[in-house]
Protein backbone atom coordinates (compact mmCIF):
# COMPACT_ATOMS: atom_id res chain seq x y z
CA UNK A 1 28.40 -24.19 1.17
CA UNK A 2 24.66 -24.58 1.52
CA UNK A 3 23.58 -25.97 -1.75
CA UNK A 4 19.67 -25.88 -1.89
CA UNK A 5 17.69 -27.68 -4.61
CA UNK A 6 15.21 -25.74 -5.17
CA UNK A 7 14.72 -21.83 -4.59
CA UNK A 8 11.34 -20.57 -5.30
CA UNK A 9 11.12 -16.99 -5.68
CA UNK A 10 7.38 -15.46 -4.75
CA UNK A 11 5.25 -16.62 -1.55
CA UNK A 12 1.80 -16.51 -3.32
CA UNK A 13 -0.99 -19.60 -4.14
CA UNK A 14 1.71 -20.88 -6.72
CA UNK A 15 5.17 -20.51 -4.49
CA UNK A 16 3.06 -22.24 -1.70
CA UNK A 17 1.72 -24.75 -4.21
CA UNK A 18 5.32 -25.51 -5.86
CA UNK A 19 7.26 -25.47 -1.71
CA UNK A 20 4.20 -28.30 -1.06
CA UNK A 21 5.53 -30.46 -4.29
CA UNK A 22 8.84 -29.68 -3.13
CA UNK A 23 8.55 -30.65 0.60
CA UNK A 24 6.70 -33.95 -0.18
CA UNK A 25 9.69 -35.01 -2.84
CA UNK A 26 11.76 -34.37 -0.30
CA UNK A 27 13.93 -31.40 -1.88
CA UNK A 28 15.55 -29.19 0.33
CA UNK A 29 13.98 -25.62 -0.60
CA UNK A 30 13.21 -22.13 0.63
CA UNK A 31 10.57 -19.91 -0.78
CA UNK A 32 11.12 -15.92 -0.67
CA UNK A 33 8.94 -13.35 -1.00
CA UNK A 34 9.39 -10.19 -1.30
CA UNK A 35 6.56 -8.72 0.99
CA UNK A 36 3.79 -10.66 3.33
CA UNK A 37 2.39 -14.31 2.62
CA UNK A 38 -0.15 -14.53 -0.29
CA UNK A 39 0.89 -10.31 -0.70
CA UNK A 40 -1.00 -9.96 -4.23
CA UNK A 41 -4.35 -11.99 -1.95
CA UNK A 42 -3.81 -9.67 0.90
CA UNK A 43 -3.86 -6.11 -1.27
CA UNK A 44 -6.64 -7.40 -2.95
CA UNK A 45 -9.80 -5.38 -2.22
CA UNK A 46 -11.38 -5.98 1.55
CA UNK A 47 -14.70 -7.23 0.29
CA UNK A 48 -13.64 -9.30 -2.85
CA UNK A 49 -15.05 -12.25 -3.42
CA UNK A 50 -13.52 -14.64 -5.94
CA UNK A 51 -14.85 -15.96 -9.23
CA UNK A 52 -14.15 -19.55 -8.48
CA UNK A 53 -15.29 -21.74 -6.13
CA UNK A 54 -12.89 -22.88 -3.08
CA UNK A 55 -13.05 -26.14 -4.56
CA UNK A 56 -11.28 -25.24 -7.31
CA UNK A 57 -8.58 -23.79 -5.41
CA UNK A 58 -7.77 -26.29 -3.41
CA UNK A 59 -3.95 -27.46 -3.10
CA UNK A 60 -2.25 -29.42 -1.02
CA UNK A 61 -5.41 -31.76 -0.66
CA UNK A 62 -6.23 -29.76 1.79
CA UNK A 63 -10.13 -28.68 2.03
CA UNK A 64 -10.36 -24.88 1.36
CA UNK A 65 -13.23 -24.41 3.77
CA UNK A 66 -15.62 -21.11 2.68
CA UNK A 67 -19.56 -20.40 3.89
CA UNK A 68 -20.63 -20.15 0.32
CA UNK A 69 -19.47 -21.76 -2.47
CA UNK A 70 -17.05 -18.85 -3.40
CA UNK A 71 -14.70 -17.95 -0.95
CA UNK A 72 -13.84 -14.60 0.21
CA UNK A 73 -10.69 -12.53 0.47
CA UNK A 74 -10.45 -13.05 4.05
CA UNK A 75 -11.60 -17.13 3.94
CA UNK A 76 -8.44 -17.10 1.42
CA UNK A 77 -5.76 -15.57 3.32
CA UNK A 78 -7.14 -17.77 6.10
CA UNK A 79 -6.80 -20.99 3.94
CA UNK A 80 -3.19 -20.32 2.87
CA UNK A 81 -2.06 -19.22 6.62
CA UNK A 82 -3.18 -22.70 7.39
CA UNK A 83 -1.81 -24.40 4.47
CA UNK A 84 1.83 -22.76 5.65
CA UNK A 85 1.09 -24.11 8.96
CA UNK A 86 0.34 -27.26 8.53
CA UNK A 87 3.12 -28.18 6.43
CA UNK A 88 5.24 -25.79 7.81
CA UNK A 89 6.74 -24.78 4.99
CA UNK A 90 10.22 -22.84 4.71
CA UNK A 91 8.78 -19.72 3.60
CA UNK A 92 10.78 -16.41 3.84
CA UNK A 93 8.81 -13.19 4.63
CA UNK A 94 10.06 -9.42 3.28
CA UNK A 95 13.37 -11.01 1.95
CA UNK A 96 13.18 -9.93 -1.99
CA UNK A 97 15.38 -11.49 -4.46
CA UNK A 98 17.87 -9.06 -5.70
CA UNK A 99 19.97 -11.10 -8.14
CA UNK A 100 20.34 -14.41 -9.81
CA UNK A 101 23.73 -15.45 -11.07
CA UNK A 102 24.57 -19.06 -12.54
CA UNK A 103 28.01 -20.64 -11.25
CA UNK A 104 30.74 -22.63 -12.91
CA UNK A 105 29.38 -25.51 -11.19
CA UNK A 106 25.90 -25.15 -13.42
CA UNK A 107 23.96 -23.67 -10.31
CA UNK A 108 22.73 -20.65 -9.00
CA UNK A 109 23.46 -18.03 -6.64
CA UNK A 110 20.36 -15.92 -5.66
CA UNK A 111 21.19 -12.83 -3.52
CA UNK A 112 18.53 -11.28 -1.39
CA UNK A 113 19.31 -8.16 1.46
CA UNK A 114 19.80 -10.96 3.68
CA UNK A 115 22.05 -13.57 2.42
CA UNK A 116 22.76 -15.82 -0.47
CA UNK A 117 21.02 -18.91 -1.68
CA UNK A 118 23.52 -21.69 -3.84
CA UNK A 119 20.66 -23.36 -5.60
CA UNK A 120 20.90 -26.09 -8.08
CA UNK A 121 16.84 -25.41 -9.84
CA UNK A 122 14.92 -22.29 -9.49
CA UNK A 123 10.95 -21.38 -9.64
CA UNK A 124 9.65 -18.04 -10.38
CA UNK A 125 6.30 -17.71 -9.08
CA UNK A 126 5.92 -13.94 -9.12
CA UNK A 127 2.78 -13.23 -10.54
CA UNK A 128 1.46 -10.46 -12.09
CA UNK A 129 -0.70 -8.40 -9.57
CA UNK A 130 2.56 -6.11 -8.39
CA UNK A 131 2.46 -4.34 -11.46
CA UNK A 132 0.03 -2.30 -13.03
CA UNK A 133 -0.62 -0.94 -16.54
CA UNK A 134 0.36 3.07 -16.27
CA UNK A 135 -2.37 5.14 -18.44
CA UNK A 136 0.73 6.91 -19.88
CA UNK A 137 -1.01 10.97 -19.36
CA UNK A 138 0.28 13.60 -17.33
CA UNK A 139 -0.60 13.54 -14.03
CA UNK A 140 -0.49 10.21 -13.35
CA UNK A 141 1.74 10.42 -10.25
CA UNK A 142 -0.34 12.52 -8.42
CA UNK A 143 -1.34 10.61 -5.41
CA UNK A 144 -5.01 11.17 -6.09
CA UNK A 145 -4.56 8.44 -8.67
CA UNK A 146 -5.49 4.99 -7.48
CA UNK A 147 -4.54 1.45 -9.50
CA UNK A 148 -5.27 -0.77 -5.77
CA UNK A 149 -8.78 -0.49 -4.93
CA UNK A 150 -9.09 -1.66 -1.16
CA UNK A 151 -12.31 0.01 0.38
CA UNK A 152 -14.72 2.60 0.01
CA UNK A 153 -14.52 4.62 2.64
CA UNK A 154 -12.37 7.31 1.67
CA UNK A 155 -14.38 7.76 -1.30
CA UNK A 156 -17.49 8.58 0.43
CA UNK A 157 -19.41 11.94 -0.72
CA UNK A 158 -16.31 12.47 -3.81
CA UNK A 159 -16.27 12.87 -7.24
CA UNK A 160 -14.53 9.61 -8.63
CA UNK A 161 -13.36 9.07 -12.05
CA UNK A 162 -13.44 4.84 -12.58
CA UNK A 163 -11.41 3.95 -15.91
CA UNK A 164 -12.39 0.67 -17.64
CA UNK A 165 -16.01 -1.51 -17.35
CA UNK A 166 -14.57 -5.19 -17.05
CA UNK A 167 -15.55 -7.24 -13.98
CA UNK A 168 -13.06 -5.20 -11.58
CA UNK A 169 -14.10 -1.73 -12.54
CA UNK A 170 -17.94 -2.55 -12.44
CA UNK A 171 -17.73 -3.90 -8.91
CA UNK A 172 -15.66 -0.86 -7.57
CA UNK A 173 -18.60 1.55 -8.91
CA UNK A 174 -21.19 -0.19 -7.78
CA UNK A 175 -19.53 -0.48 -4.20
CA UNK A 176 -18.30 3.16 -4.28
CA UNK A 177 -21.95 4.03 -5.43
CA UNK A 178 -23.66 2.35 -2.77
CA UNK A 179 -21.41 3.94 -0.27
CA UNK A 180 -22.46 7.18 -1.61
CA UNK A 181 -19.67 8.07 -3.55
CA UNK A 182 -20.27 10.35 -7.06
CA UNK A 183 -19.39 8.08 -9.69
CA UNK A 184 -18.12 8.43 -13.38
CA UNK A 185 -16.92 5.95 -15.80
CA UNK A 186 -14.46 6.53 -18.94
CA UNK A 187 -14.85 3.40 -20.95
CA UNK A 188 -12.54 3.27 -24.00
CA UNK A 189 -15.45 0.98 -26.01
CA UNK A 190 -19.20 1.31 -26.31
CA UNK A 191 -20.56 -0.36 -23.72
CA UNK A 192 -19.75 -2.82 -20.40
CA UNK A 193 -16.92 -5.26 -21.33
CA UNK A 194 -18.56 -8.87 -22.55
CA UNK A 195 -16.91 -10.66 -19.91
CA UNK A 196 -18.39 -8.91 -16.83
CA UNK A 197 -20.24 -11.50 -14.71
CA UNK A 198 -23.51 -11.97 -15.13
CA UNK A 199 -24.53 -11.55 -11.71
CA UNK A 200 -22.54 -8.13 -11.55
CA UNK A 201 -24.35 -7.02 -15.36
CA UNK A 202 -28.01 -6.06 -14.65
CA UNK A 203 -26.92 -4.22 -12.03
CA UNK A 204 -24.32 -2.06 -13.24
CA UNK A 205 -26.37 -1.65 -16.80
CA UNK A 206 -29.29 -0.24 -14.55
CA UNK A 207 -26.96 2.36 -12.38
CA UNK A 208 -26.13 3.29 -15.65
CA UNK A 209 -29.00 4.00 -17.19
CA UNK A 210 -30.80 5.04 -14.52
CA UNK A 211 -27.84 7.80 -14.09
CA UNK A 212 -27.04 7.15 -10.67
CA UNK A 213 -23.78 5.87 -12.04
CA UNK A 214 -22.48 8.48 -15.12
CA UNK A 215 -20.53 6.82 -18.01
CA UNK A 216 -19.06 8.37 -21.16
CA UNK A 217 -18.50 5.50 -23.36
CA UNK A 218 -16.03 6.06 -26.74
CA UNK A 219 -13.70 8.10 -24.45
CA UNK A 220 -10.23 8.16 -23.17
CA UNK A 221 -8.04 10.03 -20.35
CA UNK A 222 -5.76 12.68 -21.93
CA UNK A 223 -5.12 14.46 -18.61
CA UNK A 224 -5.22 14.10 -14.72
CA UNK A 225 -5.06 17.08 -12.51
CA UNK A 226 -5.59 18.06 -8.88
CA UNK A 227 -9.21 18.83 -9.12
CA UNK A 228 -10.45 17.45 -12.11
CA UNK A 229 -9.89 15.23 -15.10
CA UNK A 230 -9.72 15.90 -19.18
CA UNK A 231 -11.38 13.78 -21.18
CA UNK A 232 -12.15 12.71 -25.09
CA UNK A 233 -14.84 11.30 -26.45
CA UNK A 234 -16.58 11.34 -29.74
CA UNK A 235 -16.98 15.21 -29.77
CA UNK A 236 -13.48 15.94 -28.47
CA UNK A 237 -12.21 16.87 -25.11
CA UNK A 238 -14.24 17.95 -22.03
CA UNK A 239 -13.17 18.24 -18.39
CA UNK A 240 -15.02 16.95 -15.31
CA UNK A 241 -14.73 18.03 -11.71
CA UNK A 242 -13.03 14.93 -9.92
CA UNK A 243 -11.45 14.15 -6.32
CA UNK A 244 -9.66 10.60 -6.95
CA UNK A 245 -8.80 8.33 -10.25
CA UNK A 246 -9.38 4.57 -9.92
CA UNK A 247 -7.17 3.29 -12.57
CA UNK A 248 -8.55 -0.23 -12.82
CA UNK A 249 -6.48 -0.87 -15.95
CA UNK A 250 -5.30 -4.14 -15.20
CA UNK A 251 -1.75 -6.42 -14.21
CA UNK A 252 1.57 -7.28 -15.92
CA UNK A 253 4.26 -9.66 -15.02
CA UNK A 254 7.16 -7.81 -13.38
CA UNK A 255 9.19 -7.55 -16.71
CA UNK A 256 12.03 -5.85 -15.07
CA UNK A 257 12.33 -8.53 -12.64
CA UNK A 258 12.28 -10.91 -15.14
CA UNK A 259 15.22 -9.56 -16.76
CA UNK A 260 17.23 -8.58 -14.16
CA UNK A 261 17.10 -12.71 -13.56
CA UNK A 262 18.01 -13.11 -17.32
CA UNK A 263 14.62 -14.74 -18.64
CA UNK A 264 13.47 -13.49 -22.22
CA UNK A 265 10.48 -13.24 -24.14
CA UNK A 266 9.21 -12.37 -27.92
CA UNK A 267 8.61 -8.60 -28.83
CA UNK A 268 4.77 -8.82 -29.41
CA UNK A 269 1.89 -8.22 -27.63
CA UNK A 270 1.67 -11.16 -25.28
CA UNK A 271 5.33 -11.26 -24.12
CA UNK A 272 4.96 -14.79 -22.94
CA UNK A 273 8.27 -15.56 -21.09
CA UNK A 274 10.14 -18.60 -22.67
CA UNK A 275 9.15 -21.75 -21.31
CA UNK A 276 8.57 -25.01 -22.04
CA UNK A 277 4.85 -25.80 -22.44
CA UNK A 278 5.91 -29.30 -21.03
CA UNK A 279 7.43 -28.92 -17.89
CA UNK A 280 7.87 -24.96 -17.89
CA UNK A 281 11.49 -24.87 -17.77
CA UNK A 282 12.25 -21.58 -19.16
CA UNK A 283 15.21 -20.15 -21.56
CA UNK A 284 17.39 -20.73 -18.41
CA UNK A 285 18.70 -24.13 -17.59
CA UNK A 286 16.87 -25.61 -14.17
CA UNK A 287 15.14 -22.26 -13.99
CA UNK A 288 11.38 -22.91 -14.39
CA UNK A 289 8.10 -20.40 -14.56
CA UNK A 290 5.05 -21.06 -12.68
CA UNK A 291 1.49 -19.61 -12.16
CA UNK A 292 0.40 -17.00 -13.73
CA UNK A 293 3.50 -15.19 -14.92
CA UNK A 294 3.27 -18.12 -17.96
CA UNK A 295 1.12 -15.86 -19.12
CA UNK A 296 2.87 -12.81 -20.47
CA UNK A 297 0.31 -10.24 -21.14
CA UNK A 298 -2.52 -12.72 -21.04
CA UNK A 299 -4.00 -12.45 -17.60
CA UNK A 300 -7.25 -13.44 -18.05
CA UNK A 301 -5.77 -16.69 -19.02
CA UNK A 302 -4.77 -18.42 -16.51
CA UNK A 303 -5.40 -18.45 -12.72
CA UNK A 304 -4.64 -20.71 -9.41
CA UNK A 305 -6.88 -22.89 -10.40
CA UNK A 306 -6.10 -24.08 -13.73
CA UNK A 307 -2.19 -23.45 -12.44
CA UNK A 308 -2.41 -25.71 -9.73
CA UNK A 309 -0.42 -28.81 -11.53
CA UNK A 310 2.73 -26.47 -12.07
CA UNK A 311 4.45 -27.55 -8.75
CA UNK A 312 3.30 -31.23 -9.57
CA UNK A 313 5.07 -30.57 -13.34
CA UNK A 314 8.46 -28.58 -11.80
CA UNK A 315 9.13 -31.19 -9.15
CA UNK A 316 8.89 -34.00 -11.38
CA UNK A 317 11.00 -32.86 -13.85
CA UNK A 318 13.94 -32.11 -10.94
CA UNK A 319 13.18 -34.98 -9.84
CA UNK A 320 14.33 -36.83 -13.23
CA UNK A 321 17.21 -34.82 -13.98
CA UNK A 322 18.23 -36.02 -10.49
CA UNK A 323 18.27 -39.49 -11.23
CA UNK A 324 20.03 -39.15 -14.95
CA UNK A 325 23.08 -37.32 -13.09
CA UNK A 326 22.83 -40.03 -10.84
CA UNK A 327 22.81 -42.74 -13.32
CA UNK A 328 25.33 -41.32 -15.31
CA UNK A 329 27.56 -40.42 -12.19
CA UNK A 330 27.39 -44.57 -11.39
């Protein structure tokens, strides 16, 4: 049998950073993802350009060379091709993990379409990006209805309807603006979200007011249909003539995943999976959480970079339960 020590499930900025850890410590490991390297980085819109600075994202010790001091989507998909390259890491493309299962012998057997995986520790590094929050109103599965923003092109000269005013949902109308796109914005409060960036503010408060950009603050979605949208506000429903839906509502952690592999969580509004804040073993023996599925519900908590010491944490503590079953086996 080919008894691995570590299996890391998810090929994003965590898996990669955990496989590194791995590889140096000299575990034998395989990382599988489920779609293409960095997939969450790569569906990620075309012109993004992160918050933090490629400094901060650096892993590996390797430099995370950018032209400006914030990298861009492409610079990072660049970056992490390079980091898999240069420590040519055992990473497994489109092979999804089906099932986990432990073993009499206190390991695990992970199943994926393409074989089986005896494992004696496992790493979830999944993420949260894969799944988005659902509105909940009829009409939501029409394919009009977008929740990945990518480009604006195929919004050009059409009525959109953009749901939300955080950081995400401001640059999408301003980018779908400028491309000449008809924009509208249902924001559930009273006004842009306090966290929008402050370089992204101004701008969006002035396509506001200036009614280039429409917004209907105090209002909701009730219902989405083929060629337009029902909303309420203050005074009740009204219904606007609209072509697509951007349905920037935000991520969650794959919670089906998570327990279809058997890890729990608390019934409340965060849903942090059970872990050890120490060294993020979760309610599963040798089976630890990293990145930004620690989380739960709280994505705007943590990110690569203030995750980047979770592959440090994991290996070391495999690393000392090695050596007690060694000590104890002598």
């Amino acid at each position: 049998m080919n008894m691995y020590d570590l299996v890391i499930i998810g090929g994003g900025p965590t898996g990669i950073n955990v496989g590194i850890s791995a590889q140096q410590a000299g575990l034998k490991y395989v990382i599988l993802e489920k779609g293409m390297m960095v997939n969450s980085i790569y569906h990620f819109p075309a012109n993004m350009t992160f918050f933090s600075t490629s400094k901060k994202l650096e892993i590996g010790k390797i430099p995370f060379v950018s032209h400006l001091d914030k990298p861009t989507r492409t610079e990072a998909l660049e970056y992490y091709r390079r980091l898999v390259e240069t420590f040519n890491l055992n990473l497994h493309t489109y092979e999804g993990v089906e099932t986990m299962e432990p073993t009499d012998q206190g390991t695990y057997r992970v199943q994926t379409a393409k074989g089986t995986y005896h494992t004696r520790a496992v790493t979830v590094a999944t993420g949260f990006y894969d799944t988005p929050n659902l509105l909940g109103v009829p009409g939501e599965e029409l394919p009009k209805v977008v929740h990945y923003y990518r480009d604006p092109h195929p919004y050009v000269g059409k009525q959109i309807l953009i749901i939300g005013a955080r950081n995400s949902d401001c640059d999408v109308a301003l980018e779908t603006y400028t491309k000449g796109a008809h924009v509208t914005m249902a924001i559930r409060g009273s006004g842009i979200h306090d966290r929008v960036k402050y370089w992204i503010r101004p701008n969006i408060e002035n396509r506001i007011k200036e009614g280039s950009i429409e917004a209907y603050y105090h209002t909701v979605v009730k219902e989405i249909r083929p060629y337009e949208v029902v909303l309420v506000g203050p005074e009740g429903p009204f219904i606007i003539p609209n072509d697509f839906v951007l349905a920037m509502t935000g991520y969650q952690p794959n919670y089906k995943f998570l327990e279809r592999l058997g890890i729990v969580w608390p019934e409340d509004d965060l849903k942090i999976p059970r872990h050890d804040q120490e060294n993020l073993e979760s309610n599963l023996p040798n089976v630890y959480l990293a990145g930004v599925v620690c989380g739960g519900m709280q994505t705007n908590r943590l990110f690569i970079e203030n995750t980047r010491d979770h592959g440090h944490i994991i290996i070391e503590d495999i690393l000392r339960k090695q050596k007690n079953t060694a000590a104890l086996g002598a």
